[in-house]
PDB file of N, CA and C in Angstrom:
ATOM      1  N   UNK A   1      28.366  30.314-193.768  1.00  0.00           N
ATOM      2  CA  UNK A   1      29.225  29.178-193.531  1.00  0.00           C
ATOM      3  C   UNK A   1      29.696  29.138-192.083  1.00  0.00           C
ATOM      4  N   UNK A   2      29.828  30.187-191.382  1.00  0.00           N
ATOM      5  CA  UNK A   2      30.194  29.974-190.441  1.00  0.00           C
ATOM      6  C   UNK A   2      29.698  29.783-189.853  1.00  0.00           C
ATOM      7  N   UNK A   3      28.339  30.301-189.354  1.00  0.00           N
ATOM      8  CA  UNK A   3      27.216  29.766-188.642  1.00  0.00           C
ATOM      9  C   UNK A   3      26.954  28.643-188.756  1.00  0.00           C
ATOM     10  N   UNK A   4      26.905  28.233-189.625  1.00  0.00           N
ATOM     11  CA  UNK A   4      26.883  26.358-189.532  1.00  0.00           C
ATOM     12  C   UNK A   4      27.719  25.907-189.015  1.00  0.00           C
ATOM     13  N   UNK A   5      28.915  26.282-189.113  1.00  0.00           N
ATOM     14  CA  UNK A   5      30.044  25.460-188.025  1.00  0.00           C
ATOM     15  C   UNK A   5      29.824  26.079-186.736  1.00  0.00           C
ATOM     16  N   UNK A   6      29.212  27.078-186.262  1.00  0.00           N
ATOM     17  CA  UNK A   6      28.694  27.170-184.864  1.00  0.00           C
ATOM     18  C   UNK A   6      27.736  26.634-184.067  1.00  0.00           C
ATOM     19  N   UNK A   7      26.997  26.251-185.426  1.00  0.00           N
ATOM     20  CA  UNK A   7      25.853  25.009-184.976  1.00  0.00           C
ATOM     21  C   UNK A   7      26.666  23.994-184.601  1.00  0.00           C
ATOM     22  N   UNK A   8      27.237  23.229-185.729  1.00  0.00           N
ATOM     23  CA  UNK A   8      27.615  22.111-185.230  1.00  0.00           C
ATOM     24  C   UNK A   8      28.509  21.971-184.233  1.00  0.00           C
ATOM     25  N   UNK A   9      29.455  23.110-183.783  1.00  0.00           N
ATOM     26  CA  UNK A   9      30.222  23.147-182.613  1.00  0.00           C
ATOM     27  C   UNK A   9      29.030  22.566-181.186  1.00  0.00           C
ATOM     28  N   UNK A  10      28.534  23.578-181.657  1.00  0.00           N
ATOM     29  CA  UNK A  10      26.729  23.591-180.350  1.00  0.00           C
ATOM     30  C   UNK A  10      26.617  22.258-179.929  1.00  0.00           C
ATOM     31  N   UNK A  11      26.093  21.693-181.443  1.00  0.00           N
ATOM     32  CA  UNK A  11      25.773  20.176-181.245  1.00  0.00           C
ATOM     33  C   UNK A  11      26.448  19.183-180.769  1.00  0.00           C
ATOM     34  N   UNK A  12      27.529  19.323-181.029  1.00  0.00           N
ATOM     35  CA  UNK A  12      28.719  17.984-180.754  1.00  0.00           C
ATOM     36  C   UNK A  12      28.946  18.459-179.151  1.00  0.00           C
ATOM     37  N   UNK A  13      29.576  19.715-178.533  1.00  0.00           N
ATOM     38  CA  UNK A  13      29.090  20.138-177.269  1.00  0.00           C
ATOM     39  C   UNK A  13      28.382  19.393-176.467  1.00  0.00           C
ATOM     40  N   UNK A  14      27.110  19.826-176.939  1.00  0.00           N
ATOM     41  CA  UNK A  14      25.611  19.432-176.002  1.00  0.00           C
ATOM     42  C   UNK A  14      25.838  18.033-176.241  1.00  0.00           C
ATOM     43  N   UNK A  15      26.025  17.338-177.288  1.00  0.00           N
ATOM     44  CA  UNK A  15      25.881  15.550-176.961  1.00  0.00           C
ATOM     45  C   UNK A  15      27.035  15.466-176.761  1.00  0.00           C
ATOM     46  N   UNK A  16      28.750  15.539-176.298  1.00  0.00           N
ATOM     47  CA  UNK A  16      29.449  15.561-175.598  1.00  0.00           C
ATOM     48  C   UNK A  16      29.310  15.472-174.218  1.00  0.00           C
ATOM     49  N   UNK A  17      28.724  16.743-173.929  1.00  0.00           N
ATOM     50  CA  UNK A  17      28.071  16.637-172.209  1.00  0.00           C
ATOM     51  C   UNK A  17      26.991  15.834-171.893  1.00  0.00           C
ATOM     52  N   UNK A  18      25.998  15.431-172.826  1.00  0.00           N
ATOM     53  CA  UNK A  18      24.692  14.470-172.166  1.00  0.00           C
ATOM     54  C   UNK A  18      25.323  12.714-172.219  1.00  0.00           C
ATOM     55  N   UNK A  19      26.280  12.701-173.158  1.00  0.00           N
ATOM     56  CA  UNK A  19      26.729  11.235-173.243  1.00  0.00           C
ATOM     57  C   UNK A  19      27.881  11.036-171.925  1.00  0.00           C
ATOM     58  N   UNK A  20      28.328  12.308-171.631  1.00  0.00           N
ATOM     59  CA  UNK A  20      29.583  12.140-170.360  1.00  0.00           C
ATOM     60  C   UNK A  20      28.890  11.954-169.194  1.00  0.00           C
ATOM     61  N   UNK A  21      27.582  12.914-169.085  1.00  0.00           N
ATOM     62  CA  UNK A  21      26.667  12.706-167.999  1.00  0.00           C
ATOM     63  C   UNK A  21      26.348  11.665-167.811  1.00  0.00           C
ATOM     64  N   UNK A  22      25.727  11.150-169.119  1.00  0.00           N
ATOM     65  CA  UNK A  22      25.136   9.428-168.649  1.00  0.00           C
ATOM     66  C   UNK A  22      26.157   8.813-168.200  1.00  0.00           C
ATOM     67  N   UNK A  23      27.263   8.410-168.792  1.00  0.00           N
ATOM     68  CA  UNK A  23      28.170   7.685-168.500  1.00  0.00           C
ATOM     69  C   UNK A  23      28.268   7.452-167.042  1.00  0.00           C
ATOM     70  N   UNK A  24      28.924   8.873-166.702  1.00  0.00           N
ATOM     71  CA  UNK A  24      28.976   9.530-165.523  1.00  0.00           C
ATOM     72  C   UNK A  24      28.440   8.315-164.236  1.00  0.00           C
ATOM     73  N   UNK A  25      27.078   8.707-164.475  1.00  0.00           N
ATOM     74  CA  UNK A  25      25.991   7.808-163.767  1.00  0.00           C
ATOM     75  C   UNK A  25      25.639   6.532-163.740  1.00  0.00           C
ATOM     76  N   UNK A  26      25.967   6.103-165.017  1.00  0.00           N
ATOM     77  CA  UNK A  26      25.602   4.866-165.389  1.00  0.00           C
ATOM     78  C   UNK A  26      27.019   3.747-165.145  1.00  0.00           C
ATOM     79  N   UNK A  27      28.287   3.853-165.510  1.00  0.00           N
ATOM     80  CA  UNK A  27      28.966   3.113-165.035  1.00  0.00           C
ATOM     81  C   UNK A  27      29.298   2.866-163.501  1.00  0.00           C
ATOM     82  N   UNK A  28      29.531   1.293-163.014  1.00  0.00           N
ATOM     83  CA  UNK A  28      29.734   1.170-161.910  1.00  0.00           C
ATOM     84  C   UNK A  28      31.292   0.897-161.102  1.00  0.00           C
ATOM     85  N   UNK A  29      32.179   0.606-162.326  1.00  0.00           N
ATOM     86  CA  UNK A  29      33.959   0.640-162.217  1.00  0.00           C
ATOM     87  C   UNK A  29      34.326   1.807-161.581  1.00  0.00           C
ATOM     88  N   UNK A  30      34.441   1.849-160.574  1.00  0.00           N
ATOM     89  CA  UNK A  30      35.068   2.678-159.559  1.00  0.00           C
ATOM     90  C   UNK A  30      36.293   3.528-160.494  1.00  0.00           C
ATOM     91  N   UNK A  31      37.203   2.742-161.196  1.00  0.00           N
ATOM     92  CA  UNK A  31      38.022   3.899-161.986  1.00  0.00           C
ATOM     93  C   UNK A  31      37.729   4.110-163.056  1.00  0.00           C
ATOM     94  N   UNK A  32      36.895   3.570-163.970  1.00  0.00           N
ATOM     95  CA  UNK A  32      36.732   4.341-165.115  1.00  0.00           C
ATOM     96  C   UNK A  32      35.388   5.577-164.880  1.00  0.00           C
ATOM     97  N   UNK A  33      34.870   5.258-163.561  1.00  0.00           N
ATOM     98  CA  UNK A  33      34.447   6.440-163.459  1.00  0.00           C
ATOM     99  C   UNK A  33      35.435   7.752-162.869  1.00  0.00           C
ATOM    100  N   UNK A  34      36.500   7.508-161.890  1.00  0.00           N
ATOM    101  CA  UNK A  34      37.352   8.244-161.991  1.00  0.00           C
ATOM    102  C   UNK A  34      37.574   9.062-163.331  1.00  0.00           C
ATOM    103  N   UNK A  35      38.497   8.196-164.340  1.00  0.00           N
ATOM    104  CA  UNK A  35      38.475   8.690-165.434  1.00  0.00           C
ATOM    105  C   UNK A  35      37.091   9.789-166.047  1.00  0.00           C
ATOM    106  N   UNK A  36      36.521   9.131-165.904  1.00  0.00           N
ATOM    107  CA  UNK A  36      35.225  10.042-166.642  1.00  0.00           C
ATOM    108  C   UNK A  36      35.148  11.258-165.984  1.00  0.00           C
ATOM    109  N   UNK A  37      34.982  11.303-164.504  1.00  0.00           N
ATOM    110  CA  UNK A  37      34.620  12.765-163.750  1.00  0.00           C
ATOM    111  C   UNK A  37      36.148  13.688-164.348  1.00  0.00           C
ATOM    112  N   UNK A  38      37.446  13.424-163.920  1.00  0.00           N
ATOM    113  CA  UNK A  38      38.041  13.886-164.438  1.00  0.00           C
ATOM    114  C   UNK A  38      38.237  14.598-165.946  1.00  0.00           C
ATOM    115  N   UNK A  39      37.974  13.535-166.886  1.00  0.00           N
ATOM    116  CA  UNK A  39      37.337  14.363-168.273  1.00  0.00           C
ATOM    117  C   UNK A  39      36.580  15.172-168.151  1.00  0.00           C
ATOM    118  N   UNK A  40      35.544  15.551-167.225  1.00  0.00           N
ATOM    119  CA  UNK A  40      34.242  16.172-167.619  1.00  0.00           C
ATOM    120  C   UNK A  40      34.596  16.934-167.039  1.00  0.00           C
ATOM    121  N   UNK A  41      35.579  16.939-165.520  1.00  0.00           N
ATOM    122  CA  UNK A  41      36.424  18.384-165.384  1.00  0.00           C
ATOM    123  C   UNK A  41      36.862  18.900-166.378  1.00  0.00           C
ATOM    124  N   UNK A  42      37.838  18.242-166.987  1.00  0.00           N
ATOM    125  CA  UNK A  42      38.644  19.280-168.235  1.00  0.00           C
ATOM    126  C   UNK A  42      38.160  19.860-168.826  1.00  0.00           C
ATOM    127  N   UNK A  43      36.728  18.953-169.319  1.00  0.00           N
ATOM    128  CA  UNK A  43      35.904  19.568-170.530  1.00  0.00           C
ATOM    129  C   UNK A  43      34.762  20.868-169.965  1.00  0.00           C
ATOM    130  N   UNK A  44      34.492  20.807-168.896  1.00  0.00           N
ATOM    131  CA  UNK A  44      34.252  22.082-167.855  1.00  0.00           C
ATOM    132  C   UNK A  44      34.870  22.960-167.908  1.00  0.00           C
ATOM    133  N   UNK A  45      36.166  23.209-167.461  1.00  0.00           N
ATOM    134  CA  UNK A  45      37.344  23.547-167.877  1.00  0.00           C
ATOM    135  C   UNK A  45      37.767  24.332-169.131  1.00  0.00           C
ATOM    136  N   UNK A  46      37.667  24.033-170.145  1.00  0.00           N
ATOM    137  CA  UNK A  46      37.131  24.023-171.614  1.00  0.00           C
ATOM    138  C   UNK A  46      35.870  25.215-171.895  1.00  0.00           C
ATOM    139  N   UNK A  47      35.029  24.656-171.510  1.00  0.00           N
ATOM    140  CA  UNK A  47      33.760  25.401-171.348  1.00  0.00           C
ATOM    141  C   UNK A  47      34.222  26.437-170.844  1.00  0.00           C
ATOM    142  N   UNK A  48      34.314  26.696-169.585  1.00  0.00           N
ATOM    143  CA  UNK A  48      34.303  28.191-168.586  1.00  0.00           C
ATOM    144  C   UNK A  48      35.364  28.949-169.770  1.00  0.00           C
ATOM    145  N   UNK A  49      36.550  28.424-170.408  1.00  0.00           N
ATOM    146  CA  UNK A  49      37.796  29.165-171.051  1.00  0.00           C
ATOM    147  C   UNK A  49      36.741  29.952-172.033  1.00  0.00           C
ATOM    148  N   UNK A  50      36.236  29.023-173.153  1.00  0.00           N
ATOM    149  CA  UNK A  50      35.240  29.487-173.861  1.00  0.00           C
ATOM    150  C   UNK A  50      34.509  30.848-173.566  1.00  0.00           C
ATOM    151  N   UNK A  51      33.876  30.470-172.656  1.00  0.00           N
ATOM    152  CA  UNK A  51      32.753  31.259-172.291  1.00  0.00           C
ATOM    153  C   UNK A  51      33.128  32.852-171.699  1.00  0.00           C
ATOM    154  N   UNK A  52      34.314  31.777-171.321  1.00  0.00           N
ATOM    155  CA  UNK A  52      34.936  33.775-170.504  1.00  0.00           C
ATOM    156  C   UNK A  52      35.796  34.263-171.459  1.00  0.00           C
ATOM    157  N   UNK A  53      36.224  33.756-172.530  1.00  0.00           N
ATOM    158  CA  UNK A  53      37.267  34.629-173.890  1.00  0.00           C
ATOM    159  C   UNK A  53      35.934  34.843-174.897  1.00  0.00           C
ATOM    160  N   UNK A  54      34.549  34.793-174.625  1.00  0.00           N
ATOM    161  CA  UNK A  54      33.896  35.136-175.482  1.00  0.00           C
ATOM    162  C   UNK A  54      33.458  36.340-175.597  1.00  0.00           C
ATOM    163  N   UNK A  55      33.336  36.661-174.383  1.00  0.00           N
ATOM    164  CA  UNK A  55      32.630  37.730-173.647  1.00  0.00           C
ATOM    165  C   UNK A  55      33.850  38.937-174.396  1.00  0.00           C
ATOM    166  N   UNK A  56      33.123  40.445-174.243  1.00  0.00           N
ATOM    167  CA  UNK A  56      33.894  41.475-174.259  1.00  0.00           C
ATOM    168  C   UNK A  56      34.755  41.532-173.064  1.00  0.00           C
ATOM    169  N   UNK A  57      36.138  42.573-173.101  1.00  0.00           N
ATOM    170  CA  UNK A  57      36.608  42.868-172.249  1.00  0.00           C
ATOM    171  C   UNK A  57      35.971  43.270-171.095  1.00  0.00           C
ATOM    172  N   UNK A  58      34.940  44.352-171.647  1.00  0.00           N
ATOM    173  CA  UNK A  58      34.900  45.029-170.286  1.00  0.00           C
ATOM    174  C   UNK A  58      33.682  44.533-169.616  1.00  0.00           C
ATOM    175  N   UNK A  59      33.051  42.801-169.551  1.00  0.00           N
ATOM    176  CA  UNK A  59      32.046  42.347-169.406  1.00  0.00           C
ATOM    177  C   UNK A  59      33.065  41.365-168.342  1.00  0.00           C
ATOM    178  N   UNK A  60      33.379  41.690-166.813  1.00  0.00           N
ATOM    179  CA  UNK A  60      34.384  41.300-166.286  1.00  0.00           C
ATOM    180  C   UNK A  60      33.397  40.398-165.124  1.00  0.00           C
ATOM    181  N   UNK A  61      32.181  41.084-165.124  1.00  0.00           N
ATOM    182  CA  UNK A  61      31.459  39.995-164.193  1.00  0.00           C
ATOM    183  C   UNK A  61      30.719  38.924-164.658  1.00  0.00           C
ATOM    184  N   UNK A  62      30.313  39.011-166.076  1.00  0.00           N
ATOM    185  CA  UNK A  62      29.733  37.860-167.045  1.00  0.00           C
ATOM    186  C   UNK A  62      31.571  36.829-166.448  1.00  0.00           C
ATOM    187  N   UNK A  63      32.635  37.293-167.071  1.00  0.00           N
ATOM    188  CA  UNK A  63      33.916  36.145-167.372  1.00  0.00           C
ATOM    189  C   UNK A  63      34.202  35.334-166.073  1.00  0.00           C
ATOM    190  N   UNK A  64      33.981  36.300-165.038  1.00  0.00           N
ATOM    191  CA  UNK A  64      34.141  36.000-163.652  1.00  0.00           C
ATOM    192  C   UNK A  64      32.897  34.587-163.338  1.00  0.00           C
ATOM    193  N   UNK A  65      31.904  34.706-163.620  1.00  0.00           N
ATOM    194  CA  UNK A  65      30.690  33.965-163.428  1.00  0.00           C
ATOM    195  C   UNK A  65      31.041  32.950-164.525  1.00  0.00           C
ATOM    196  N   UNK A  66      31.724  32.981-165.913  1.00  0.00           N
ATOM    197  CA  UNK A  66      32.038  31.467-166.516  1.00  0.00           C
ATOM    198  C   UNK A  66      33.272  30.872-165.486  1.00  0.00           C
ATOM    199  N   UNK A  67      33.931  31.296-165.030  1.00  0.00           N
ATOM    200  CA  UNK A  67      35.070  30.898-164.439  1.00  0.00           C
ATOM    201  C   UNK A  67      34.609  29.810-163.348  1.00  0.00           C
ATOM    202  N   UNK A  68      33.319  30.465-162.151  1.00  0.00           N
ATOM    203  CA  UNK A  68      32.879  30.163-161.011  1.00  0.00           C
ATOM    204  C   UNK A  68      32.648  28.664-161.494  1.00  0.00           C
ATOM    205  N   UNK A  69      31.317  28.639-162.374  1.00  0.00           N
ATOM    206  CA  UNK A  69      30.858  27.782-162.674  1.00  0.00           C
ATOM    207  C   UNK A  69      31.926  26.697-163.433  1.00  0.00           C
ATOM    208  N   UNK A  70      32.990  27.383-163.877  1.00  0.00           N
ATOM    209  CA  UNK A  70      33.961  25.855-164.114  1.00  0.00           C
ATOM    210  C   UNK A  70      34.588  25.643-162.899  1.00  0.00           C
ATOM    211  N   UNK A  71      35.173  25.896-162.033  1.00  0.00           N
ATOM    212  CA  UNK A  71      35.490  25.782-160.909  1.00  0.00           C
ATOM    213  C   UNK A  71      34.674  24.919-159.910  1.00  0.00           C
ATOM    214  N   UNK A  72      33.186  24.809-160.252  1.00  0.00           N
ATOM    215  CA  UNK A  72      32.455  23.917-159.427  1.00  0.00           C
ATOM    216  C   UNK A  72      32.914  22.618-159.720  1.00  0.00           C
ATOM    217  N   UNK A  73      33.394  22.541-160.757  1.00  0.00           N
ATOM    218  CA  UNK A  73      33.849  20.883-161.470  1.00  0.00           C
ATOM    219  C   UNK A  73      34.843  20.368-160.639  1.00  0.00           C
ATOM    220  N   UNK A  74      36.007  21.190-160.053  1.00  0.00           N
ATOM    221  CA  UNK A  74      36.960  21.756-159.760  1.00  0.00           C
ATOM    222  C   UNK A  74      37.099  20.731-158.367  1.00  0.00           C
ATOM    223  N   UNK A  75      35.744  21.792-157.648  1.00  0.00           N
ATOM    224  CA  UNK A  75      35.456  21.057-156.075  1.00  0.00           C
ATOM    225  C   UNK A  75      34.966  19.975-155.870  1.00  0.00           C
ATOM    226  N   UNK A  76      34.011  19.663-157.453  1.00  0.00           N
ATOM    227  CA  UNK A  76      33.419  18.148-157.173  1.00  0.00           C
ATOM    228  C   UNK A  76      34.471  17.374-157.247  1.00  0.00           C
ATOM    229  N   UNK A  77      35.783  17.540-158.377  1.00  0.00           N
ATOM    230  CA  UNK A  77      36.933  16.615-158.396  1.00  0.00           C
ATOM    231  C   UNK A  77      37.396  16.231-156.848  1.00  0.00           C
ATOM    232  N   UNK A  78      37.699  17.319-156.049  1.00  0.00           N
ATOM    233  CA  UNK A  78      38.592  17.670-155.110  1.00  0.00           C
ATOM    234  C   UNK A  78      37.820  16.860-154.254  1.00  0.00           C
ATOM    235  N   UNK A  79      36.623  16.752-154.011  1.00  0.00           N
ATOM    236  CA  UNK A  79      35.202  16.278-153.149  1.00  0.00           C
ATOM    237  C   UNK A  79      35.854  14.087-153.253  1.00  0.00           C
ATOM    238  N   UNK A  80      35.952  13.941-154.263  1.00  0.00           N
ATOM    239  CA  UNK A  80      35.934  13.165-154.777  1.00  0.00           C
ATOM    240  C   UNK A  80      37.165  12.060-154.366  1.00  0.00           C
ATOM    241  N   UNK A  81      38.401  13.372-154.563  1.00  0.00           N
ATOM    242  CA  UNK A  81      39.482  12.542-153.984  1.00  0.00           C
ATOM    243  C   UNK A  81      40.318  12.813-152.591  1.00  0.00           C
ATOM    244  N   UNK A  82      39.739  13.881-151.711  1.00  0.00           N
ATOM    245  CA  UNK A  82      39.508  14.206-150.675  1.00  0.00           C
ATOM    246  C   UNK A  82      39.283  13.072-149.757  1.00  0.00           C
ATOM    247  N   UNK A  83      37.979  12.826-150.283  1.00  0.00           N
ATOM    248  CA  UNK A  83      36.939  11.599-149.563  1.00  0.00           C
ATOM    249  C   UNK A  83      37.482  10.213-149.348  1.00  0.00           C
ATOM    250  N   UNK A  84      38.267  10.359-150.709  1.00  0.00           N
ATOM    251  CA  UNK A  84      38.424   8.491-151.117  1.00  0.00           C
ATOM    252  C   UNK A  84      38.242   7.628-151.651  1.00  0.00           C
ATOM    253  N   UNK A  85      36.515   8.110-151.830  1.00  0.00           N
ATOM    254  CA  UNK A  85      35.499   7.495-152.179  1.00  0.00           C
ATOM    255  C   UNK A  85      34.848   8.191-152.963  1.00  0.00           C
ATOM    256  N   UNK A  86      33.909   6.979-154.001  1.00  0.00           N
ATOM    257  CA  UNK A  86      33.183   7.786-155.041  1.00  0.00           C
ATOM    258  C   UNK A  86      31.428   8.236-154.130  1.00  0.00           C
ATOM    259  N   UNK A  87      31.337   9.525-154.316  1.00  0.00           N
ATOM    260  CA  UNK A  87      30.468   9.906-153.657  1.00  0.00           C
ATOM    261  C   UNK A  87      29.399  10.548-154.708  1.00  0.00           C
ATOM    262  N   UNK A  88      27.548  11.218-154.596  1.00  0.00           N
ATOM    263  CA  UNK A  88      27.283  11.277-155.521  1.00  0.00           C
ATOM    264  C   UNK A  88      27.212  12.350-155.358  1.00  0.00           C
ATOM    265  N   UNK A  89      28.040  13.690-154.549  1.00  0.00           N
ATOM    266  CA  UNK A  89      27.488  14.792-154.562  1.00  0.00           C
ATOM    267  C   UNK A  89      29.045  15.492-155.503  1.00  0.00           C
ATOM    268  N   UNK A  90      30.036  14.831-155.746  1.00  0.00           N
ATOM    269  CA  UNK A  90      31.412  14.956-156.818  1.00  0.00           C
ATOM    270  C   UNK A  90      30.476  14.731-158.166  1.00  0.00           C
ATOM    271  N   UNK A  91      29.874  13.743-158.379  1.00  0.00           N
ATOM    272  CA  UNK A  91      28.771  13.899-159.546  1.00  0.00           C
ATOM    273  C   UNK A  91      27.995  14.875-160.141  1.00  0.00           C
ATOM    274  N   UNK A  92      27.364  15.140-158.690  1.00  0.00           N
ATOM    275  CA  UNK A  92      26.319  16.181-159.125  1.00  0.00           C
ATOM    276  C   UNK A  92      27.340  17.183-159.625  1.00  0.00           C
ATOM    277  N   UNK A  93      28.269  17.850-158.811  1.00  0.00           N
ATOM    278  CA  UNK A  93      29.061  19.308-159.037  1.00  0.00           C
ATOM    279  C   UNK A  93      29.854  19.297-160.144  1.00  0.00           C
ATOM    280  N   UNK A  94      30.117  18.392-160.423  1.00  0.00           N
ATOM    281  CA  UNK A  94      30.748  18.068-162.181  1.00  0.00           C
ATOM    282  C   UNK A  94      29.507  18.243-162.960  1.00  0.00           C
ATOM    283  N   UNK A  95      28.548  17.884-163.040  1.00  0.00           N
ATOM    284  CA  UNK A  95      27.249  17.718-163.521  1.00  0.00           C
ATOM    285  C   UNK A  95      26.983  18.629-163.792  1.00  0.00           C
ATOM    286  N   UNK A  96      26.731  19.526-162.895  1.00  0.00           N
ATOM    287  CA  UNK A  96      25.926  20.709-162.760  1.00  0.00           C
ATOM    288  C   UNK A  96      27.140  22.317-163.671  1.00  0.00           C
ATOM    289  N   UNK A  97      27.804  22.043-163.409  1.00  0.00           N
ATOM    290  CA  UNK A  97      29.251  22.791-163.665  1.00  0.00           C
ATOM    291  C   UNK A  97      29.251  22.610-165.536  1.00  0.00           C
ATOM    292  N   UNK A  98      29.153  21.462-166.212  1.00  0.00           N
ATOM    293  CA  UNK A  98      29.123  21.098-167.467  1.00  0.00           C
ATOM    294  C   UNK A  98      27.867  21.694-167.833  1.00  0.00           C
ATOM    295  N   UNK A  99      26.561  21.042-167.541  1.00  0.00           N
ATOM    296  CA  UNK A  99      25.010  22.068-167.800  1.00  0.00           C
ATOM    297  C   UNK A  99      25.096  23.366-167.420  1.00  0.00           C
ATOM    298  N   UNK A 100      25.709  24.396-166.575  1.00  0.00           N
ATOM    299  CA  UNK A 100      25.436  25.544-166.138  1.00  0.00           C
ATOM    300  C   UNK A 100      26.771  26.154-167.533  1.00  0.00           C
ATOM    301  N   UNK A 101      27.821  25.487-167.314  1.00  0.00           N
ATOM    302  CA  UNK A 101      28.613  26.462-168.335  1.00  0.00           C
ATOM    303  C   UNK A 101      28.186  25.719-169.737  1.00  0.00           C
ATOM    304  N   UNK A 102      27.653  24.958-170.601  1.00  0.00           N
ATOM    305  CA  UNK A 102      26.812  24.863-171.809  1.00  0.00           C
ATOM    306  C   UNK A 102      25.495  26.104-171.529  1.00  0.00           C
ATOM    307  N   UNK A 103      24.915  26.277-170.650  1.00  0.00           N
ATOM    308  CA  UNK A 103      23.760  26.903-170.716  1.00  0.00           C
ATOM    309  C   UNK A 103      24.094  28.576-170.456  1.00  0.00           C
ATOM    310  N   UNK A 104      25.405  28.744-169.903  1.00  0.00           N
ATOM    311  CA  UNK A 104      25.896  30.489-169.941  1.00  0.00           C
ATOM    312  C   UNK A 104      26.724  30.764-171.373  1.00  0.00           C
ATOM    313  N   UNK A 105      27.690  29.524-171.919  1.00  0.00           N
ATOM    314  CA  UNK A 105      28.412  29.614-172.876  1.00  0.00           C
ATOM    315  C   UNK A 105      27.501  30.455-174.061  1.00  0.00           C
ATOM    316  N   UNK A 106      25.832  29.296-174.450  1.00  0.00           N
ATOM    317  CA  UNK A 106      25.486  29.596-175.849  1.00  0.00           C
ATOM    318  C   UNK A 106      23.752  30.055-175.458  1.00  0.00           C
ATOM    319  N   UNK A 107      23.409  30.168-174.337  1.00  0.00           N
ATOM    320  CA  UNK A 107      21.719  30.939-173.719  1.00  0.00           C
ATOM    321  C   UNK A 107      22.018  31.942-173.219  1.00  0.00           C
ATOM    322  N   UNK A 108      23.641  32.575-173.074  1.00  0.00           N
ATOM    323  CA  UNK A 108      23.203  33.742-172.115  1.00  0.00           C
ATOM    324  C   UNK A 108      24.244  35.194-172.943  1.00  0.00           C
TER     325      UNK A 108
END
């Protein structure tokens, strides 16, 4: 039983992040894409917490490395409102930050 609810955690996850991604990309409203990058921080955010309370204690450079990778979300935010402007490299680093901590959370 429980394994099935770890699946489906998995699942809702992974299409969580591919539907935020599209979004991401695909809307052209200057603030509801705001909104969106910001979510996909949190939910980055989220992820890295996960990933680094999963780990054993004494696995301090695995927790350290979920952390990094939520933190990239972090700089794309910062990139983002730094600038002024919506730029596509705040995209990518949110982007990449959501796929890298899904892919350390439940592949590594």
């Amino acid at each position: 039983m429980a394994l099935g609810l770890l699946f489906v955690l998995f699942v809702v996850m992974i299409v969580l992040g591919i539907i935020s991604t599209v979004l991401l990309f695909k809307v052209k409203n200057s603030n509801t894409s705001d909104v969106i990058l910001v979510l996909m921080t949190a939910y980055s955010l989220l992820i890295a917490y996960l990933g680094a309370n999963a780990e054993p204690t004494n696995f301090v450079v695995q927790q350290v490395m979920h952390w990094v990778i939520g933190f990239v979300a972090v700089a794309g935010t910062g990139v983002r409102f730094v600038t002024k402007k919506q730029s596509m490299l705040s995209k990518i680093l949110v982007t990449i930050s959501v796929a890298g901590g899904l892919y350390t959370l439940f592949l590594m």
